[in-house]
Protein backbone atom coordinates (compact mmCIF):
# COMPACT_ATOMS: atom_id res chain seq x y z
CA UNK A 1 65.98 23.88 -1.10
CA UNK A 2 62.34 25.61 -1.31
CA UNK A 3 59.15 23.62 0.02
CA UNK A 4 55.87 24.78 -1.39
CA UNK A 5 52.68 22.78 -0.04
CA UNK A 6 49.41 23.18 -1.83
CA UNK A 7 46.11 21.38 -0.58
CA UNK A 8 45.15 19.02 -3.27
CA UNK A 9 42.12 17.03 -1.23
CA UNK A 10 40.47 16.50 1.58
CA UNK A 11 43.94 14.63 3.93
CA UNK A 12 45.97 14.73 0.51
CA UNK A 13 48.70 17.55 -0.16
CA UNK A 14 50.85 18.13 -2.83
CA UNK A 15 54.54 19.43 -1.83
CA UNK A 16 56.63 20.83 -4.62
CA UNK A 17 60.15 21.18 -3.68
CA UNK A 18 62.82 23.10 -5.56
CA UNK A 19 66.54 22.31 -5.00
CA UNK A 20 69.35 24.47 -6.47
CA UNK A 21 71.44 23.98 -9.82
CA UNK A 22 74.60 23.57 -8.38
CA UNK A 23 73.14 20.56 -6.01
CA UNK A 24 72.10 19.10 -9.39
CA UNK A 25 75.59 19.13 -10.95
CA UNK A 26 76.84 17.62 -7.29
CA UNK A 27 74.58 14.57 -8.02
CA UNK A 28 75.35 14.67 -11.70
CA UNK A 29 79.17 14.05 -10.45
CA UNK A 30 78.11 11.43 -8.56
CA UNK A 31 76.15 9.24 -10.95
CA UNK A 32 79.02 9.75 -13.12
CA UNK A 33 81.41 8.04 -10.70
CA UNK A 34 78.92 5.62 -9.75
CA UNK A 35 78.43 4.70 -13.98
CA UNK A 36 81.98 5.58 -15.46
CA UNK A 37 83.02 1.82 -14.74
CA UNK A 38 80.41 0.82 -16.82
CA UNK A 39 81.09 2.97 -19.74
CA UNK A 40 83.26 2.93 -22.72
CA UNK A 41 84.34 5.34 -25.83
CA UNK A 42 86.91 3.52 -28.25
CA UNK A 43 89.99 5.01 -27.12
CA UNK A 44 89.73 5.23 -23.32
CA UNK A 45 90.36 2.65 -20.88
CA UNK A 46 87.48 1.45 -19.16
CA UNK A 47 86.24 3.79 -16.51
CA UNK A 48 88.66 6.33 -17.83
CA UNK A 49 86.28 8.00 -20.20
CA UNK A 50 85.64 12.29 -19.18
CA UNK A 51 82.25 12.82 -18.01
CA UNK A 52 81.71 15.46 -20.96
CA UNK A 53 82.56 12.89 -23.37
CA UNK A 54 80.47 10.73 -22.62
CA UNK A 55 77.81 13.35 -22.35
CA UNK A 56 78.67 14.38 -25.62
CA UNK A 57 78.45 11.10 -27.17
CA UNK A 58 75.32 9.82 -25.43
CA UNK A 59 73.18 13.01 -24.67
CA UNK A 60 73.26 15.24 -21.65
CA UNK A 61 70.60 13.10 -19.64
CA UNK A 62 72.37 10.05 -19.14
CA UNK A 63 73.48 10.72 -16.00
CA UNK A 64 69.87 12.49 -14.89
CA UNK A 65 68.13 9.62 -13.48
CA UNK A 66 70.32 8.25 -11.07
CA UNK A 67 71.34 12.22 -10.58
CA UNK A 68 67.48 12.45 -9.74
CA UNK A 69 67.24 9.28 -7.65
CA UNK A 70 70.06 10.71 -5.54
CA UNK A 71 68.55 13.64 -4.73
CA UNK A 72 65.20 12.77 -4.07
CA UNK A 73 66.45 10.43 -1.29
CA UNK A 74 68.60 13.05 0.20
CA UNK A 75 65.89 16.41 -0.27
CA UNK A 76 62.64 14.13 0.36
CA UNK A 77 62.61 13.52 3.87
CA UNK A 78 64.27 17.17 5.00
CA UNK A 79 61.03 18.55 2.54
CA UNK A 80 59.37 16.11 4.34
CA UNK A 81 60.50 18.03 8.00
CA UNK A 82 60.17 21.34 6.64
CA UNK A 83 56.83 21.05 5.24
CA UNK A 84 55.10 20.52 8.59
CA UNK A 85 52.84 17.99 7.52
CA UNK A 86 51.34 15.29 9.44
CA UNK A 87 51.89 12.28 6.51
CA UNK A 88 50.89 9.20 6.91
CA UNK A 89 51.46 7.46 3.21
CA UNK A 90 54.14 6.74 1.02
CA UNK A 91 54.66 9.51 -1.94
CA UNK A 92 53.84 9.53 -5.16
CA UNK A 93 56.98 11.80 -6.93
CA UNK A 94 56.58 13.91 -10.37
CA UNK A 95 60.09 15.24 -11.93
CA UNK A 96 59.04 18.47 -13.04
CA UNK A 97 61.85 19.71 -14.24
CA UNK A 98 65.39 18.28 -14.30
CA UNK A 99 68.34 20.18 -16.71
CA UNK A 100 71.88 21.27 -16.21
CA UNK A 101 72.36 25.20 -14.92
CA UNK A 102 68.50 24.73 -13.65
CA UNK A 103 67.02 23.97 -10.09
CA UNK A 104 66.01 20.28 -10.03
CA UNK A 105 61.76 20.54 -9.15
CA UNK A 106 60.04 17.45 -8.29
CA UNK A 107 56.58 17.14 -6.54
CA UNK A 108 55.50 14.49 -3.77
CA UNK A 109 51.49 13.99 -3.13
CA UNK A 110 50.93 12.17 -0.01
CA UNK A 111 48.17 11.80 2.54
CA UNK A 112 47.93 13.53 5.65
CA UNK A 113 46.49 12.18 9.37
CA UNK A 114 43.20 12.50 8.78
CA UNK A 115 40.53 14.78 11.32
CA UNK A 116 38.72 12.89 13.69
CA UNK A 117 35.09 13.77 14.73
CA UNK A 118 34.43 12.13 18.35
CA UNK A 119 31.16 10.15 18.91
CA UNK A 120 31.04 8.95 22.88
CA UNK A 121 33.12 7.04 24.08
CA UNK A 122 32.49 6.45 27.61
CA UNK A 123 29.82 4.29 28.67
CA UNK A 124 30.78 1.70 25.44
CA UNK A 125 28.26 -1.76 25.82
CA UNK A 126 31.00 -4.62 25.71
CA UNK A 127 30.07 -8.43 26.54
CA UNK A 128 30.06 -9.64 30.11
CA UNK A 129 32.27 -12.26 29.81
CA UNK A 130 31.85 -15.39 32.38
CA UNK A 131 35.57 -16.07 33.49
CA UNK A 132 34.89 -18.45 36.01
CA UNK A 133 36.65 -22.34 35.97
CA UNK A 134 35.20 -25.33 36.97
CA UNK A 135 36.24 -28.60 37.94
CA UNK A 136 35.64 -30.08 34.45
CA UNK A 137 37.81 -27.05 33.02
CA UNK A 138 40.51 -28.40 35.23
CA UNK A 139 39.98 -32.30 34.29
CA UNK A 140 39.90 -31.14 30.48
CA UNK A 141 43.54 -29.32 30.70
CA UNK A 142 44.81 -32.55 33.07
CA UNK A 143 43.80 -34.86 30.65
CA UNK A 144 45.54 -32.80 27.36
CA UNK A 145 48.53 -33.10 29.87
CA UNK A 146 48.23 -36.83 30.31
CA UNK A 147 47.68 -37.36 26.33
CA UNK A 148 50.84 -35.54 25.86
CA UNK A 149 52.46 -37.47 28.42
CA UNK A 150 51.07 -40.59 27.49
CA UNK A 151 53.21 -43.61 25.95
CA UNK A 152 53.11 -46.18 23.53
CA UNK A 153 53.11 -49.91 24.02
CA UNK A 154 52.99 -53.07 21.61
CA UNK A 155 50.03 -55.57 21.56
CA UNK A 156 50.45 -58.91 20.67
CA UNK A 157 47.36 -60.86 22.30
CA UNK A 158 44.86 -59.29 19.98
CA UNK A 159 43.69 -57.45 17.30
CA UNK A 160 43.00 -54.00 16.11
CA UNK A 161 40.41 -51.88 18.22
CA UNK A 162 39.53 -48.12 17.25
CA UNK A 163 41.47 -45.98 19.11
CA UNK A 164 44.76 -48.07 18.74
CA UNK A 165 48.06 -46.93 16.10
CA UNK A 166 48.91 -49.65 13.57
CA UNK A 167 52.35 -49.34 11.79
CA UNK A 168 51.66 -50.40 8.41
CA UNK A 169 52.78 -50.77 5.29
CA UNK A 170 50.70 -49.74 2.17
CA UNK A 171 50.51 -48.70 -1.85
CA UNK A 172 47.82 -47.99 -3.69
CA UNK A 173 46.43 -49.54 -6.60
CA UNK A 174 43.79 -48.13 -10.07
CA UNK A 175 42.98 -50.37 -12.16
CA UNK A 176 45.33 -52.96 -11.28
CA UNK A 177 48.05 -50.03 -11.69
CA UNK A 178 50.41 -48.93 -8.75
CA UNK A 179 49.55 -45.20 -8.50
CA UNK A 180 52.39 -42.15 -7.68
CA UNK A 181 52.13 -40.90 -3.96
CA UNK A 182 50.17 -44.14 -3.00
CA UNK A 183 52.65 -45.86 -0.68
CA UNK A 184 54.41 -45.68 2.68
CA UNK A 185 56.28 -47.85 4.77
CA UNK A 186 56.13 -48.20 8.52
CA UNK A 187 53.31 -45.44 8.75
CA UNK A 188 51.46 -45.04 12.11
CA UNK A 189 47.99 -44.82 11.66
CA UNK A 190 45.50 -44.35 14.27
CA UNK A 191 42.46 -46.19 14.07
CA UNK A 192 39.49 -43.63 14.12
CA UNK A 193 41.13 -40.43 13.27
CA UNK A 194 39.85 -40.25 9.72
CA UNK A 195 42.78 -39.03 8.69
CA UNK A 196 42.78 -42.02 6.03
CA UNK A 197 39.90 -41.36 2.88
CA UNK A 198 36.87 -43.33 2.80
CA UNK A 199 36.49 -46.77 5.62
CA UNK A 200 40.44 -47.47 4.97
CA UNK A 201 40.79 -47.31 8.46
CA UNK A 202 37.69 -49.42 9.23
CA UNK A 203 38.43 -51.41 7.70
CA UNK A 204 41.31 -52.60 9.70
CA UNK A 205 39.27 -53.33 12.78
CA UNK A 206 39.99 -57.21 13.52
CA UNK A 207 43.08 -57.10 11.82
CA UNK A 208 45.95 -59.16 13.52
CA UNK A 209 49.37 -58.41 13.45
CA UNK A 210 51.29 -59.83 10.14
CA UNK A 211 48.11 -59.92 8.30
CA UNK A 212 48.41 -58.76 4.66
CA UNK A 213 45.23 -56.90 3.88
CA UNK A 214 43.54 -55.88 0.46
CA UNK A 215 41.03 -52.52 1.28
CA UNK A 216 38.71 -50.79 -0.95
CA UNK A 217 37.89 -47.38 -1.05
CA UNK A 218 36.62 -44.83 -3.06
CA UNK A 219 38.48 -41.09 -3.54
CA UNK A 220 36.29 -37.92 -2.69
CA UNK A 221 35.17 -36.02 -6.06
CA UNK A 222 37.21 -33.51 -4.62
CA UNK A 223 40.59 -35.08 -3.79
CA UNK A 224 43.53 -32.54 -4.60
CA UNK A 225 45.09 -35.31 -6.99
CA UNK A 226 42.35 -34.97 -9.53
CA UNK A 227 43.53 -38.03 -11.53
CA UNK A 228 42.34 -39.97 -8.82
CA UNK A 229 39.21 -37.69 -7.70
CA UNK A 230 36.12 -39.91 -7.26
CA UNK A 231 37.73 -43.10 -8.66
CA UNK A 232 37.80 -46.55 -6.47
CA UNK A 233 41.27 -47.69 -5.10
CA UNK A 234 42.18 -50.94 -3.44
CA UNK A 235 45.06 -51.03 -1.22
CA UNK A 236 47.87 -53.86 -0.28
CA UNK A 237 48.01 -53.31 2.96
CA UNK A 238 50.82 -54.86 5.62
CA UNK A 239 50.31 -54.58 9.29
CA UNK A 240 53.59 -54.86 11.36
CA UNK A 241 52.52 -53.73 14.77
CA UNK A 242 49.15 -52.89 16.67
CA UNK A 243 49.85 -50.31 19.67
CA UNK A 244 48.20 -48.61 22.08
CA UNK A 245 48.35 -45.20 23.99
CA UNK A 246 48.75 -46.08 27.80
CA UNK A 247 48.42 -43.02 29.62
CA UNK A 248 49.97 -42.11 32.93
CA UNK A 249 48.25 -42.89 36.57
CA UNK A 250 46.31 -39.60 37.85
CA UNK A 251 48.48 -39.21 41.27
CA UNK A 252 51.07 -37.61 43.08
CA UNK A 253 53.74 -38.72 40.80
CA UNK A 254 52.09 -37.97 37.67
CA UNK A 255 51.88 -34.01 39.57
CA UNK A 256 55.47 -34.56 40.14
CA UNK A 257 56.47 -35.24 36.78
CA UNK A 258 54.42 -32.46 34.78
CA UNK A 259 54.91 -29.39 37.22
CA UNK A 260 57.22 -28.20 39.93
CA UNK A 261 54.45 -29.55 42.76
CA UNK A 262 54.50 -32.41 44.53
CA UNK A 263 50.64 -33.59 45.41
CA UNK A 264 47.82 -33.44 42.58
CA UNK A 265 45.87 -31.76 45.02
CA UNK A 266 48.24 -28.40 44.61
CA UNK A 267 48.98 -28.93 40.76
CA UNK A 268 45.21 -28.93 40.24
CA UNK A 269 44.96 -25.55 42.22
CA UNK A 270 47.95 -23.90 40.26
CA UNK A 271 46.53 -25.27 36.72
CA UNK A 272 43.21 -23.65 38.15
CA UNK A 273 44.75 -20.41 39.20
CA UNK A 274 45.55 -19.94 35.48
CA UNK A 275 42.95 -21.27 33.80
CA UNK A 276 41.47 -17.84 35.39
CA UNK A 277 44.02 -15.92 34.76
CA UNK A 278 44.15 -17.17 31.46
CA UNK A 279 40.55 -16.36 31.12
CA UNK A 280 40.53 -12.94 32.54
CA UNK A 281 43.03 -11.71 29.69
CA UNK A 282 41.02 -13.25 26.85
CA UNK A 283 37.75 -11.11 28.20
CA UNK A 284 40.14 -8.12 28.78
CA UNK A 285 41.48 -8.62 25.28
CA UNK A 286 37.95 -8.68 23.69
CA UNK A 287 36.50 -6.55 25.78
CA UNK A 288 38.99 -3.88 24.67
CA UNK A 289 38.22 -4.84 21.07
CA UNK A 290 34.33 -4.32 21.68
CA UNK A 291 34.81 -0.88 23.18
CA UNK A 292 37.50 0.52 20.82
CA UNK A 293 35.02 -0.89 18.06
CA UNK A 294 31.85 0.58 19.92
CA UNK A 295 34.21 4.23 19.60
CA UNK A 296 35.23 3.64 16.05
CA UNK A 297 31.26 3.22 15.21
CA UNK A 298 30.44 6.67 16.85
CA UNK A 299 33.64 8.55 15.34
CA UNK A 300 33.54 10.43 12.05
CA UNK A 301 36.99 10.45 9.98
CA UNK A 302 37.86 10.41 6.22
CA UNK A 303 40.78 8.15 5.50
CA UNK A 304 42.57 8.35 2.38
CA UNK A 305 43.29 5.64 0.09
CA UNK A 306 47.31 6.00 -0.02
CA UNK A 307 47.13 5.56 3.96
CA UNK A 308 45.59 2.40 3.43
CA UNK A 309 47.20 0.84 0.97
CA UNK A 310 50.70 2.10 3.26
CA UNK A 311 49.13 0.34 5.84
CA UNK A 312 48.38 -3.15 3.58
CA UNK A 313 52.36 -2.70 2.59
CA UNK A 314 52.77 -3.30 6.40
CA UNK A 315 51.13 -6.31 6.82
CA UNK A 316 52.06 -7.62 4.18
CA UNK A 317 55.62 -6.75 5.12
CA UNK A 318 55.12 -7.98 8.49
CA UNK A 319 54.04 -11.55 6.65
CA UNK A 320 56.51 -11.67 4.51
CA UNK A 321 59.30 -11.66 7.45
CA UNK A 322 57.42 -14.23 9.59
CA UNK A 323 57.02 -16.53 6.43
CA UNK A 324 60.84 -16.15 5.83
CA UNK A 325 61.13 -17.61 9.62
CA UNK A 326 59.90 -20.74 7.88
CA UNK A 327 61.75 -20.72 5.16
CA UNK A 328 59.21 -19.41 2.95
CA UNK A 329 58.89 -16.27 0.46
CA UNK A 330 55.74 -14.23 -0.48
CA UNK A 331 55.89 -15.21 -3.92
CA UNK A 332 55.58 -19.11 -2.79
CA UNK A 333 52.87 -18.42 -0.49
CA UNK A 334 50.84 -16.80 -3.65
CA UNK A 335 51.34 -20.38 -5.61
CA UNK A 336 50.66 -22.28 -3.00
CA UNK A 337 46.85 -20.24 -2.36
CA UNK A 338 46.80 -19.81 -6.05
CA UNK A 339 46.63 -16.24 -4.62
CA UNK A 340 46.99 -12.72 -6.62
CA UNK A 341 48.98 -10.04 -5.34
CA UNK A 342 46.31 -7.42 -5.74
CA UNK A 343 43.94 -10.23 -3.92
CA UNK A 344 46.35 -10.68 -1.04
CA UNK A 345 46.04 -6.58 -0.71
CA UNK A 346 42.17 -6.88 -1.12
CA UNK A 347 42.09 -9.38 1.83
CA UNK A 348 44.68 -7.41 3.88
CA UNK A 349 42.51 -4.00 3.23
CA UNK A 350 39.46 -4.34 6.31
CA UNK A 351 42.90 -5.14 8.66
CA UNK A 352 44.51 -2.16 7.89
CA UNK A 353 41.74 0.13 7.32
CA UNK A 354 40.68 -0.98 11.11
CA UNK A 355 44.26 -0.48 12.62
CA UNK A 356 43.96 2.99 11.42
CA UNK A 357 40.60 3.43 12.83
CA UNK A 358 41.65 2.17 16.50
CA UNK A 359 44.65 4.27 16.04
CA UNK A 360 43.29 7.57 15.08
CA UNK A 361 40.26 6.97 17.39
CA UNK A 362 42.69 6.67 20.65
CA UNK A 363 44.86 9.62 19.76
CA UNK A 364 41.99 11.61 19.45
CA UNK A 365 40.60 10.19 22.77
CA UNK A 366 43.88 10.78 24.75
CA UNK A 367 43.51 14.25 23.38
CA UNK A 368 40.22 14.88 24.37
CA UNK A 369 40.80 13.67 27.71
CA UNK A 370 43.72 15.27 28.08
CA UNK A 371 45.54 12.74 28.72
CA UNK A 372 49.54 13.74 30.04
CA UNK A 373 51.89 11.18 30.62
CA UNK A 374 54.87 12.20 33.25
CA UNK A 375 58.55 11.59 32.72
CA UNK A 376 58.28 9.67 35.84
CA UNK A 377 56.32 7.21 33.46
CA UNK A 378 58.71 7.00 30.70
CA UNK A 379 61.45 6.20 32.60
CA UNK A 380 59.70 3.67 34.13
CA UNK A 381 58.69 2.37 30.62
CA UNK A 382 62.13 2.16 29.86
CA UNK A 383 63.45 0.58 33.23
CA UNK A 384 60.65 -2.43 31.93
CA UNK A 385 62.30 -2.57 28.59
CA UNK A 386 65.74 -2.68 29.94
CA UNK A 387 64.91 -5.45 32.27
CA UNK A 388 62.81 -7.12 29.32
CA UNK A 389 65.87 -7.23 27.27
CA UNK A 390 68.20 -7.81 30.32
CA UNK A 391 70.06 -4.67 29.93
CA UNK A 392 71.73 -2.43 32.08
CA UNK A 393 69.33 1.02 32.88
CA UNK A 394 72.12 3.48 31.66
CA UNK A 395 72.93 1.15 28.83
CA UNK A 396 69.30 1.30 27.39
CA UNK A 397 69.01 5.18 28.23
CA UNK A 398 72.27 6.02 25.95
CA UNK A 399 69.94 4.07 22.79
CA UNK A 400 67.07 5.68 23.57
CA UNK A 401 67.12 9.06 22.16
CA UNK A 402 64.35 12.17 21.94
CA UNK A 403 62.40 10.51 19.34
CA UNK A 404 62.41 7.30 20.77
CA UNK A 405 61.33 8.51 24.17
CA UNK A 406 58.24 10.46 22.04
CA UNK A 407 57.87 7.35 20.65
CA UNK A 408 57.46 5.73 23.89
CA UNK A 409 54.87 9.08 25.10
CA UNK A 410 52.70 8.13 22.54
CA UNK A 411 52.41 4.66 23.38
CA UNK A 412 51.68 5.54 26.93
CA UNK A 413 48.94 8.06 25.84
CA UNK A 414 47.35 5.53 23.45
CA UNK A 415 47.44 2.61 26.61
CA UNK A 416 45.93 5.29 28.75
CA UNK A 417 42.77 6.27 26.07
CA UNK A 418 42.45 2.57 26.02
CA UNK A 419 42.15 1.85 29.40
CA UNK A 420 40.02 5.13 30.18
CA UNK A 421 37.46 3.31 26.82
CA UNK A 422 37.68 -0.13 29.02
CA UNK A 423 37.10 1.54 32.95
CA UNK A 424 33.88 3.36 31.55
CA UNK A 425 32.80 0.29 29.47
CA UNK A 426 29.05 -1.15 30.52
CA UNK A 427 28.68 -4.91 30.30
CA UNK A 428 26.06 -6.69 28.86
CA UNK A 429 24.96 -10.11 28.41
CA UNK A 430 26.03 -11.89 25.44
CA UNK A 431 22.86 -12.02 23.53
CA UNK A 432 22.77 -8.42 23.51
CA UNK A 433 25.69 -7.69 22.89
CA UNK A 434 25.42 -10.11 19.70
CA UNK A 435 22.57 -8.08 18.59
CA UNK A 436 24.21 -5.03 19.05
CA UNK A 437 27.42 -6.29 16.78
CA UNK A 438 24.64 -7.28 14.27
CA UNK A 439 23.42 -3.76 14.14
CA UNK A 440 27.00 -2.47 13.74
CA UNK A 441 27.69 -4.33 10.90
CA UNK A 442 24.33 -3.66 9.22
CA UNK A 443 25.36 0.11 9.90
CA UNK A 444 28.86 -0.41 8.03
CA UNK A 445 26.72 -2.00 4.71
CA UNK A 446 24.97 1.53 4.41
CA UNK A 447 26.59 3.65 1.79
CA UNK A 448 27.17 6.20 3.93
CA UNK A 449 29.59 5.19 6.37
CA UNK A 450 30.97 7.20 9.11
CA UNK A 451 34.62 6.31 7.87
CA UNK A 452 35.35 7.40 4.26
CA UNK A 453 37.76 6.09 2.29
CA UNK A 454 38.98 9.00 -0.01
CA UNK A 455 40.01 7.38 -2.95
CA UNK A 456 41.72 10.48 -4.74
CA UNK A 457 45.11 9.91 -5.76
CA UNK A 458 45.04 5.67 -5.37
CA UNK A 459 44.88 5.76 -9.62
CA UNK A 460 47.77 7.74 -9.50
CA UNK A 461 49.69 6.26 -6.88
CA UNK A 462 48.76 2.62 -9.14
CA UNK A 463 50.14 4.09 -12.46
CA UNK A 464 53.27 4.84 -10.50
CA UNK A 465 53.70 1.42 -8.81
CA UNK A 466 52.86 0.17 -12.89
CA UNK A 467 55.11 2.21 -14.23
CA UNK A 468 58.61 3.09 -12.51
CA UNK A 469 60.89 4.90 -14.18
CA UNK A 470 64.21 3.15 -15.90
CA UNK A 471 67.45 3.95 -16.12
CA UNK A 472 68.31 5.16 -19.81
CA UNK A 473 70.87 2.93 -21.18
CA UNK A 474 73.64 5.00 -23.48
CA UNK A 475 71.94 3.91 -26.91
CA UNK A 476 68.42 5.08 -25.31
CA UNK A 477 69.99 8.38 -24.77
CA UNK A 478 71.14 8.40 -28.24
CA UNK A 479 68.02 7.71 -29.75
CA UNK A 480 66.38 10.04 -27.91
CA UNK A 481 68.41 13.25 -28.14
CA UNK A 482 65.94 15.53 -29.25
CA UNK A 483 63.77 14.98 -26.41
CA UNK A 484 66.93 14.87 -23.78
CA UNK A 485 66.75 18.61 -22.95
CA UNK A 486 62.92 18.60 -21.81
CA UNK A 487 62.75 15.25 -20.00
CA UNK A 488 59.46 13.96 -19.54
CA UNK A 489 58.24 13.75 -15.78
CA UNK A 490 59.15 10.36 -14.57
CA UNK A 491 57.47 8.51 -11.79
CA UNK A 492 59.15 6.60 -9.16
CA UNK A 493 58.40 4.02 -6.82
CA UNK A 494 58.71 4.47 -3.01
CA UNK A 495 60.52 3.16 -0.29
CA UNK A 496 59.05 2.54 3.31
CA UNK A 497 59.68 4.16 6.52
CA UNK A 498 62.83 4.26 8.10
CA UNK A 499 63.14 1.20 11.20
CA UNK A 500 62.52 4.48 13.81
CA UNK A 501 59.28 5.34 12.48
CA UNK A 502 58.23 1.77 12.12
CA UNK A 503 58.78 1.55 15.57
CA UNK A 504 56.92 4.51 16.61
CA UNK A 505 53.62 2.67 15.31
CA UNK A 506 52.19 1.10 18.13
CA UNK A 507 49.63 -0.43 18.04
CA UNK A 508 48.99 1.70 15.08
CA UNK A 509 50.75 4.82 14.41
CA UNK A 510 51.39 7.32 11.91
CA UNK A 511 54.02 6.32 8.95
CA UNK A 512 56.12 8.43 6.85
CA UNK A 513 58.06 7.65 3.83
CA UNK A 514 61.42 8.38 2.02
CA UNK A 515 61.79 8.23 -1.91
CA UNK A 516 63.00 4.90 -2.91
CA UNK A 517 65.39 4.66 -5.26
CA UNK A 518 64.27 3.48 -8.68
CA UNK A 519 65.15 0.73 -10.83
CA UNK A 520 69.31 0.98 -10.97
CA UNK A 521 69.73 -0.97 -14.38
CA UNK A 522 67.19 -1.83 -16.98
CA UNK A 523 67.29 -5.69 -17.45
């Protein structure tokens, strides 16, 4: 196999890679075994038909797609390897040329990391965050504690207050009409919470238990149910029980019961101790944002579309596993927003364009600074993973191989540019540090921005996403015999990066791609 690499664009490349004849006929061979069950002459069992027959009888280019698919997969990411180039998107892939006794040629544009032109970034203007706690801070986080604690008890010696739960029974009513998804039985409502349209729950103040109740109300003009938008509703309404939310005694028991400590006094101090804590990482956490954004702003780099849109395939990825948690799919979370695809990409495009910023910004920064991280360090990266995962040291050392211990490097180096941004930050009060954000974002309106998206190639890279190749059926080869010794170049789709480089991304690193395998059968 031959790699050539031309320079197409600024961060985009165009490899053209050449593999031999006689790998060709190998994955001719096997597309053959993988189809001959499918396949049938009159004549020959099934899956007993010669490969030259069938050839013969259905062109010479039945077998080339798979035959191509094959390959790609196997040449791709050793081309990939041999090219030398930094890539950070999926491909786009070209058959050039595919025919028996001839090398098989296909070409593979993809972006490249992208140059980064350092601004400053010491001395970054992040907002002095107050992480102080006071006593009310405390009181607040006792009293969620109580209201979670709390318990419910029947009254019988009066009627309903605001604030109190009434089980109830109720169905709606339009025009003297029982509507659908107007009724309940044995619901707990709480008096006040609004969570009831109109003055329904108002109008159960003074209530008594047993009482049958008839309340009006009038839909909002823009209730969901639009049949019943804006319309008045009356409601037969049955109240079984009034309760009431008793919550526990502030003492040494209650302290007893919620934590491992046995007076108030020293729960209050431990709930205080991390209330700070809590706190201090929130203002860490932002603080880091504010600087690595304040470095971003001075930085000049020209990021290519096809990183991006690898990028949005990421989070999108990412959601689609965490809906599937719950139970749900991607394609139910689009009906349910009433969502496009291409808008759920649009919305997803400022958080991957800015995980690429922070990410080429702190390489960059660890490079500058010359940052090196020791062995010493690594290992004792991986002695916190292995007691993380609760694993034996040499167990976790046998998993972790070259790549993954680069992996790990890189990690360390990007932590280490972080906290170098974060040491040298300057804070600032929060009114001018709101100004200053204002002035950032008016700078990122202007048309020209210090980050460039490079939109060369994204039309292509759509017209192969719109437009993956199929796999000719044995009539389509028959039809199309005359054209079966010059194949048109087919596009294919692509497949993501392999689990090891999605590992390797944190918080956001490069990402290569393999060829995916297109589409195995035509529907």
């Amino acid at each position: 196999m031959s790699v050539k690499v031309e320079h197409v664009d600024n961060n985009m490349a165009k490899m053209t890679i050449e593999v031999p004849a006689a790998r060709l006929d190998e994955a001719i061979e096997k597309a053959y075994q993988k189809q001959k069950n499918t396949l049938s002459l009159p004549g020959f069992r099934k899956g007993k038909v010669p490969k030259n027959m069938i050839e013969k009888m259905f062109g010479v280019s039945i077998f080339y797609e798979d035959a191509a698919n094959i390959l790609m997969q196997e040449e791709y990411p050793v081309a990939m390897k041999e090219s030398g180039l930094d890539i950070v998107s999926q491909p786009t892939i070209d058959i050039e040329q595919i025919e028996k006794g001839k090398p098989f040629i296909f070409t593979a544009v993809v972006a490249t990391k992208p140059e980064v032109k350092l601004g400053e970034y010491k001395g970054m203007k992040v907002t002095d965050i107050d992480v102080s706690v006071s006593a009310a801070d405390v009181n607040a986080e006792i009293e969620k504690e109580r209201e979670a604690n709390a318990r419910m008890t029947t009254v019988t010696d009066r009627a309903i207050k605001k604030g109190d739960t009434a089980i109830i029974d109720f169905a709606g009513f339009m025009d003297g009409k029982q509507f659908e998804g107007g009724t309940a039985t044995n619901h707990a409502l709480e008096i006040g919470s609004h969570s009831f349209i109109d003055t329904f729950e108002d109008q159960l103040v003074g209530k008594n238990t047993g009482e049958e109740v008839e309340v009006n109300v009038t839909f909002p003009k823009d209730y969901q149910a639009k049949e019943l938008a804006g319309k008045p509703a009356m409601f037969k309404v049955k109240i079984h029980e009034i309760k009431v939310k008793e919550l526990p005694a502030l003492d040494d028991e209650f302290a007893q019961d919620v934590s491992e400590f046995d007076t108030l006094k020293d729960y209050k101090a431990d709930l205080k101790k991390k209330l700070v804590e809590g706190k201090k990482n929130a203002a860490k956490a932002a603080q880091e944002d504010e600087a690595i954004e304040g470095v971003i702003m001075n930085a000049e780099m020209e990021i290519p579309q096809p990183m991006i849109d690898f990028q949005v395939d990421d989070i999108i990825n990412n959601m689609s596993q965490q809906m599937a948690q719950q139970g749900l799919t991607i394609e139910q979370y689009l009906q349910f927003t009433g969502m496009t695809e291409k808008q759920l990409r649009e919305q997803a495009e400022p958080e991957a364009l800015r995980r690429i910023q922070a990410s080429l910004v702190l390489e960059a920064v660890a490079k500058d600074a010359k940052i090196k991280i020791t062995e010493k360090q690594i290992d004792d990266e991986v002695a916190k993973m292995a007691e993380m995962y609760h694993m034996e040291i040499e167990k976790i050392n046998k998993l972790i191989d070259d790549d993954a211990r680069e992996s790990i490097r890189r990690d360390l180096e990007v932590q280490a540019a972080v906290d170098l941004i974060v040491k040298n930050a300057v804070p600032v009060p929060a009114e001018e540090m709101a100004k200053i954000k204002e002035a950032q974002e008016g700078e990122e309106k202007k048309p020209a921005k210090k980050t460039t998206v490079k939109k060369t190639a994204a039309k292509e890279e759509d017209a192969a996403k719109k437009a993956p190749a199929k796999k000719a059926t044995a009539k389509k080869a028959a039809d199309k015999e005359e054209t079966e010794e010059k194949p048109k170049a087919k596009k294919t789709t692509t497949k993501k990066a392999a689990d090891k480089e999605e590992a390797e991304k944190k918080p956001a690193a490069k990402k290569t791609a393999t060829a995916k395998k297109t589409t195995k059968k035509s529907e």
